[in-house]
Protein backbone atom coordinates (compact mmCIF):
# COMPACT_ATOMS: atom_id res chain seq x y z
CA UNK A 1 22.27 185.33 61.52
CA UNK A 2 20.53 183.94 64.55
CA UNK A 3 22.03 180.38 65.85
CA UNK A 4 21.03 177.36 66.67
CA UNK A 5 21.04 176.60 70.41
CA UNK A 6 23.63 174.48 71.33
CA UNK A 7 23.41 171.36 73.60
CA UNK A 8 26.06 169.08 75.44
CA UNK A 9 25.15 165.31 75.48
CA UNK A 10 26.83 163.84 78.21
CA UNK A 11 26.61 159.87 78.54
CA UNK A 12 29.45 157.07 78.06
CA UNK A 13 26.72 154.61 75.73
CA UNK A 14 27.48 155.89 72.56
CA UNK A 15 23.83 154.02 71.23
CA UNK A 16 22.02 156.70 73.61
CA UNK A 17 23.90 159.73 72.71
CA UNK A 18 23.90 158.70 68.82
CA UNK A 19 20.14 158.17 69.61
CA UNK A 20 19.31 161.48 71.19
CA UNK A 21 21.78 163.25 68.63
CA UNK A 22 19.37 162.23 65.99
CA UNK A 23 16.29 163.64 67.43
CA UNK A 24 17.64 166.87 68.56
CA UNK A 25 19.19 167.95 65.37
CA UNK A 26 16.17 167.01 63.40
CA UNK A 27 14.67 169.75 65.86
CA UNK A 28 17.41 172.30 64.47
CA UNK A 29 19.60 171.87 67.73
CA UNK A 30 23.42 171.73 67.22
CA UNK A 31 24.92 169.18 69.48
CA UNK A 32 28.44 168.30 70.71
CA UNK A 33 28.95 164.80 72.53
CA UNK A 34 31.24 163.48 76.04
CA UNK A 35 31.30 160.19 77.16
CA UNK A 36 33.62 161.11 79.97
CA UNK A 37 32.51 163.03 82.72
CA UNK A 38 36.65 165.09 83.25
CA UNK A 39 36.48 165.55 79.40
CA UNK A 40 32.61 166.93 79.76
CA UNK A 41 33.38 169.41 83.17
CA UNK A 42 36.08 170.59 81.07
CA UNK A 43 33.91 171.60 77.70
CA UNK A 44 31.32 173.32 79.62
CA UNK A 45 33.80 174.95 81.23
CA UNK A 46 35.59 176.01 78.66
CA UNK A 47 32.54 176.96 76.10
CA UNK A 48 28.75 178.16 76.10
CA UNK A 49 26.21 175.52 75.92
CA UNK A 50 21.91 176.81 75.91
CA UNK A 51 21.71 173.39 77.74
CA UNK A 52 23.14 169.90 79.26
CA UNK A 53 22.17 166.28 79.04
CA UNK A 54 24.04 164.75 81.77
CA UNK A 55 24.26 161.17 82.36
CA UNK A 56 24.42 160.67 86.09
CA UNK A 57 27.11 157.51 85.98
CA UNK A 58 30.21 158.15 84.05
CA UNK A 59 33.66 157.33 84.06
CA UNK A 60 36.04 159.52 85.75
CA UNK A 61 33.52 162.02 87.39
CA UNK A 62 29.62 161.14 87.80
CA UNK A 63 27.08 163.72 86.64
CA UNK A 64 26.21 165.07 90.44
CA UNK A 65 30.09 165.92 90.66
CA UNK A 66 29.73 167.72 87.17
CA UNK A 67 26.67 169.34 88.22
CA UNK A 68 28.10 170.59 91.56
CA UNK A 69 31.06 172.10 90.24
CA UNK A 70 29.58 174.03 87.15
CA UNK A 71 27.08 175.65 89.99
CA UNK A 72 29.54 176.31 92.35
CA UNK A 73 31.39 178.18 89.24
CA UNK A 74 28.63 180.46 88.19
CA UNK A 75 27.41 178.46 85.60
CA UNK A 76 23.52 178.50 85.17
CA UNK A 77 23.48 176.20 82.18
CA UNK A 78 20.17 174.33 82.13
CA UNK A 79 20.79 170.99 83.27
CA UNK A 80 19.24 167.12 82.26
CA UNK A 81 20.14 164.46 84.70
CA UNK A 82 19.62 161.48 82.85
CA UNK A 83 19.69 158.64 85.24
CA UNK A 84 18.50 154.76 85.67
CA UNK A 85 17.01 154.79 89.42
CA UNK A 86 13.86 157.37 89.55
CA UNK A 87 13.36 157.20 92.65
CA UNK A 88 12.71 160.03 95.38
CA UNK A 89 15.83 160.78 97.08
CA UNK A 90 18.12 160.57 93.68
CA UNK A 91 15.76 162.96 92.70
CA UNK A 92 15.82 165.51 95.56
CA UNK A 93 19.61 164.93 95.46
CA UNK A 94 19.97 165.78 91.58
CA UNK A 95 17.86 169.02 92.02
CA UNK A 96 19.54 169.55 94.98
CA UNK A 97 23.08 170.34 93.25
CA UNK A 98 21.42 172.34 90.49
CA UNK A 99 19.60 170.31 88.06
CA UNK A 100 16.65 171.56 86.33
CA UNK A 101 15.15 168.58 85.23
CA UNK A 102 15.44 164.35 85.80
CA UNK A 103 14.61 161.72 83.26
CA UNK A 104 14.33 158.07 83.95
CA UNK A 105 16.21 155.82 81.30
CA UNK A 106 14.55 153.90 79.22
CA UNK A 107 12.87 157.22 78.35
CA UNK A 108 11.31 158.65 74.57
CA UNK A 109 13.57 160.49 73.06
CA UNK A 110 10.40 162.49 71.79
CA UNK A 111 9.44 163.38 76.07
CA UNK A 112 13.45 164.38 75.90
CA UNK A 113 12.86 167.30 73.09
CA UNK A 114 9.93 168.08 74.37
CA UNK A 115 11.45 168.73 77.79
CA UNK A 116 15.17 170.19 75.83
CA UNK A 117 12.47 172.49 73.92
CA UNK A 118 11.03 173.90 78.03
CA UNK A 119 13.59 174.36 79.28
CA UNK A 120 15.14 176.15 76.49
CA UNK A 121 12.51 178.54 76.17
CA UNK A 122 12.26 179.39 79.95
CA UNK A 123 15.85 180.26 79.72
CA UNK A 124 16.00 182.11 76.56
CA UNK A 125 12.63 184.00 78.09
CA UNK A 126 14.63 184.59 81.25
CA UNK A 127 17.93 186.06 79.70
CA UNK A 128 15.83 188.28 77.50
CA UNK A 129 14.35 189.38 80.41
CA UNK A 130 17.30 190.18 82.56
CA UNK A 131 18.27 192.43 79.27
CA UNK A 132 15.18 194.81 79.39
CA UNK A 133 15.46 195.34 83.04
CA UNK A 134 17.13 198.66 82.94
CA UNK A 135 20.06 198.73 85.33
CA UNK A 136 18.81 201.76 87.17
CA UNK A 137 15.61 200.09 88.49
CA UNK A 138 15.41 197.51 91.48
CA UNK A 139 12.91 194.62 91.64
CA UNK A 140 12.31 193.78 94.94
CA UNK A 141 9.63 191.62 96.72
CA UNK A 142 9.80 192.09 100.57
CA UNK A 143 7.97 189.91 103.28
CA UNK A 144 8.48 189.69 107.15
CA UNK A 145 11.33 188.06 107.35
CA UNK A 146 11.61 187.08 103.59
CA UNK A 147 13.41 189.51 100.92
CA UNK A 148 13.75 188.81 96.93
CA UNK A 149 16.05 190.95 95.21
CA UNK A 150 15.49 190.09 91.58
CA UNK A 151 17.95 192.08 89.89
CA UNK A 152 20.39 190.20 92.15
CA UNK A 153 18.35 186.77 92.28
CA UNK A 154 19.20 187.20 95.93
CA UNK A 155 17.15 185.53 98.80
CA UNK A 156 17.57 186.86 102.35
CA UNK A 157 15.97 185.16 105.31
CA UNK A 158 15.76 187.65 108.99
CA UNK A 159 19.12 188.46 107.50
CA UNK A 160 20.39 185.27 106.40
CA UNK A 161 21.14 185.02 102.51
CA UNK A 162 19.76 181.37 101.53
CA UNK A 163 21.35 179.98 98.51
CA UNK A 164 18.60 178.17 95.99
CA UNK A 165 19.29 176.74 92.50
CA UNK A 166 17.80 177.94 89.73
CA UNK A 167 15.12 176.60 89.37
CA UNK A 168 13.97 176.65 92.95
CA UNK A 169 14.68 180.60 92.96
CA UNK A 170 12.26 180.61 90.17
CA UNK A 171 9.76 178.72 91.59
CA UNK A 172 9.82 180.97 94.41
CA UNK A 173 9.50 184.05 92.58
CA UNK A 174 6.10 182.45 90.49
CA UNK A 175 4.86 182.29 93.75
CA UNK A 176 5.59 185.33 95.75
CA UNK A 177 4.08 187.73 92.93
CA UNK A 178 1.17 186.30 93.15
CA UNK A 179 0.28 186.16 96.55
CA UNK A 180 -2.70 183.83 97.75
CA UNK A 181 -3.09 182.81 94.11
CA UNK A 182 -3.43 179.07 94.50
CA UNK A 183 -1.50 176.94 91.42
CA UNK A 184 -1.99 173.34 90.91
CA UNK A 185 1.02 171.57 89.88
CA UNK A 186 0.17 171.60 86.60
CA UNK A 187 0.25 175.08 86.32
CA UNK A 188 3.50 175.28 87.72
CA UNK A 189 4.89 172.96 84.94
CA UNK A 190 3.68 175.00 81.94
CA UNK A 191 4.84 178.20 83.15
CA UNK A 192 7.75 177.61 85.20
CA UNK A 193 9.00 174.16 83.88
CA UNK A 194 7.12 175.44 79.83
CA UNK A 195 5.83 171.98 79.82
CA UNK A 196 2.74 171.49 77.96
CA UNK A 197 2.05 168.10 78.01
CA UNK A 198 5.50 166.30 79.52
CA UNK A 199 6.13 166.44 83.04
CA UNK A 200 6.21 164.28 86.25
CA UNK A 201 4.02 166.10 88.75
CA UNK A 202 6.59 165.16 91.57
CA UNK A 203 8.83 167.86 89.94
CA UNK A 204 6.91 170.41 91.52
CA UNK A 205 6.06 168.32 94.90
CA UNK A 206 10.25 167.99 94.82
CA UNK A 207 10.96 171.32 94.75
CA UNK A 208 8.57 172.44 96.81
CA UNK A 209 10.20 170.42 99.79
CA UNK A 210 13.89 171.61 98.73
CA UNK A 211 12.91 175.24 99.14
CA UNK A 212 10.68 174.83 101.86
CA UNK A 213 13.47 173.07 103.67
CA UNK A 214 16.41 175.66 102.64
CA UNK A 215 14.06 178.41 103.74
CA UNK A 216 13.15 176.50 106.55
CA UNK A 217 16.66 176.87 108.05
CA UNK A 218 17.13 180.45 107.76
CA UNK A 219 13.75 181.27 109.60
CA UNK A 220 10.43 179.11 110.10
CA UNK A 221 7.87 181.85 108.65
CA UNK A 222 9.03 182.44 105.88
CA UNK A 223 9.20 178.41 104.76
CA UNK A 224 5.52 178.52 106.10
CA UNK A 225 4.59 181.53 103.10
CA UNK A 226 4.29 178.07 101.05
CA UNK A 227 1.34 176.41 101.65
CA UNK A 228 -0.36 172.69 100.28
CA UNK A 229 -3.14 173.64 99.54
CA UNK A 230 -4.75 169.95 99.79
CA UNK A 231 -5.97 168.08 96.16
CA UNK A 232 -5.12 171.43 94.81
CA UNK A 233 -1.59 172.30 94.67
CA UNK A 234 0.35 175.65 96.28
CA UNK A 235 0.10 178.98 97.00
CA UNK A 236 1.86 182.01 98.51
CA UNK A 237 0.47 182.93 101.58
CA UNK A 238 0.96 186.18 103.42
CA UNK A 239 0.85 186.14 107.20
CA UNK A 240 -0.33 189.58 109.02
């Protein structure tokens, strides 16, 4: 018998998590609840979650520290980052140690199932994925001075492996198969974010810099491959 996925609420108000609670299990989600951020590190640690809501400010460890530390230990757990300050840089920083999405309190907790619902999808889609792949076969997408290995989810700049969260590596990916395709932003939030209808445009625009930067370090052409294209969105592009 097929389970329910199973979500972490992280947050130390127990109105929002009793709130959020609510609306995810009427949505046949199964949820377990922290309100401190040690106690929370250790559960998803210690057990498999299909996805976190992470309050950035909590007692004992805040949600970037949690964040930080479940990446560094191989844990590719979607991840929420509820927070009260929306603005740019806590943004960039948030997505910056791993986190797949950002939410602005006061938010709806209907925007917050919609977005729980994306995300879960892309990363049920993703495993399922990985498990067809037979083992044998390599998936590689090679550029001057840009290699994707993704069997390995590996990124190698003129020989420099560049080390991109998730979500950025799958951004990247969208991109590079489809080369000189140009995507407006809200393409890139239905089918690499799966939203339909929720989703802050500066998502994509956030990303974009993150990866263009990390590239960026590791060698110059291969952050230029991503182009703006202007009052359009991105693309790919190739350089002879």
């Amino acid at each position: 018998m097929e389970q329910n996925p199973k979500i972490l609420i992280v947050d130390d108000e127990d109105r929002i998590r009793r709130l959020v609670r609510m609306y995810l299990e009427r949505n046949a989600l199964d949820v377990e609840e922290a309100e401190d951020g040690q106690v929370a590190l250790d559960l998803a640690l210690e057990n498999h979650y299909d996805l976190i809501i992470l309050d950035l400010m909590l007692p004992s460890l805040d949600g970037r520290d949690i964040c930080a530390q479940l990446r560094q230990q191989g844990k590719d757990v979607p991840i929420i980052m509820l927070t009260a300050s929306g603005d740019e840089m806590n943004r960039i920083h948030g997505f910056e140690l791993g986190a797949d999405d950002y939410v602005v309190k006061p938010f709806s907790p209907r925007e917050l199932v919609m977005r729980v619902k994306a995300l879960l999808k892309r990363s049920m889609a993703t495993q399922v994925g990985e498990k067809e792949t037979p083992s044998s076969m390599s998936s590689v997408l090679t550029f001057r001075g840009l290699t994707i290995n993704m069997d390995s989810r590996r990124v190698v700049c003129e020989g420099e492996e560049v080390s991109l969260t998730p979500k950025e590596y799958e951004l990247l990916c969208y991109l590079a198969q489809r080369p000189e395709k140009v995507f407006s932003r809200e393409e890139l939030l239905r089918d690499v974010w799966n939203y339909q209808f929720y989703g802050d445009q500066r998502t994509v625009d956030t990303h974009i810099k993150r990866l263009r930067e990390k590239l960026g370090k590791a060698s110059e052409r291969a952050a230029s491959m991503i182009v703006t294209v202007w009052g359009v969105g991105y693309k790919f592009e190739v350089s002879e």
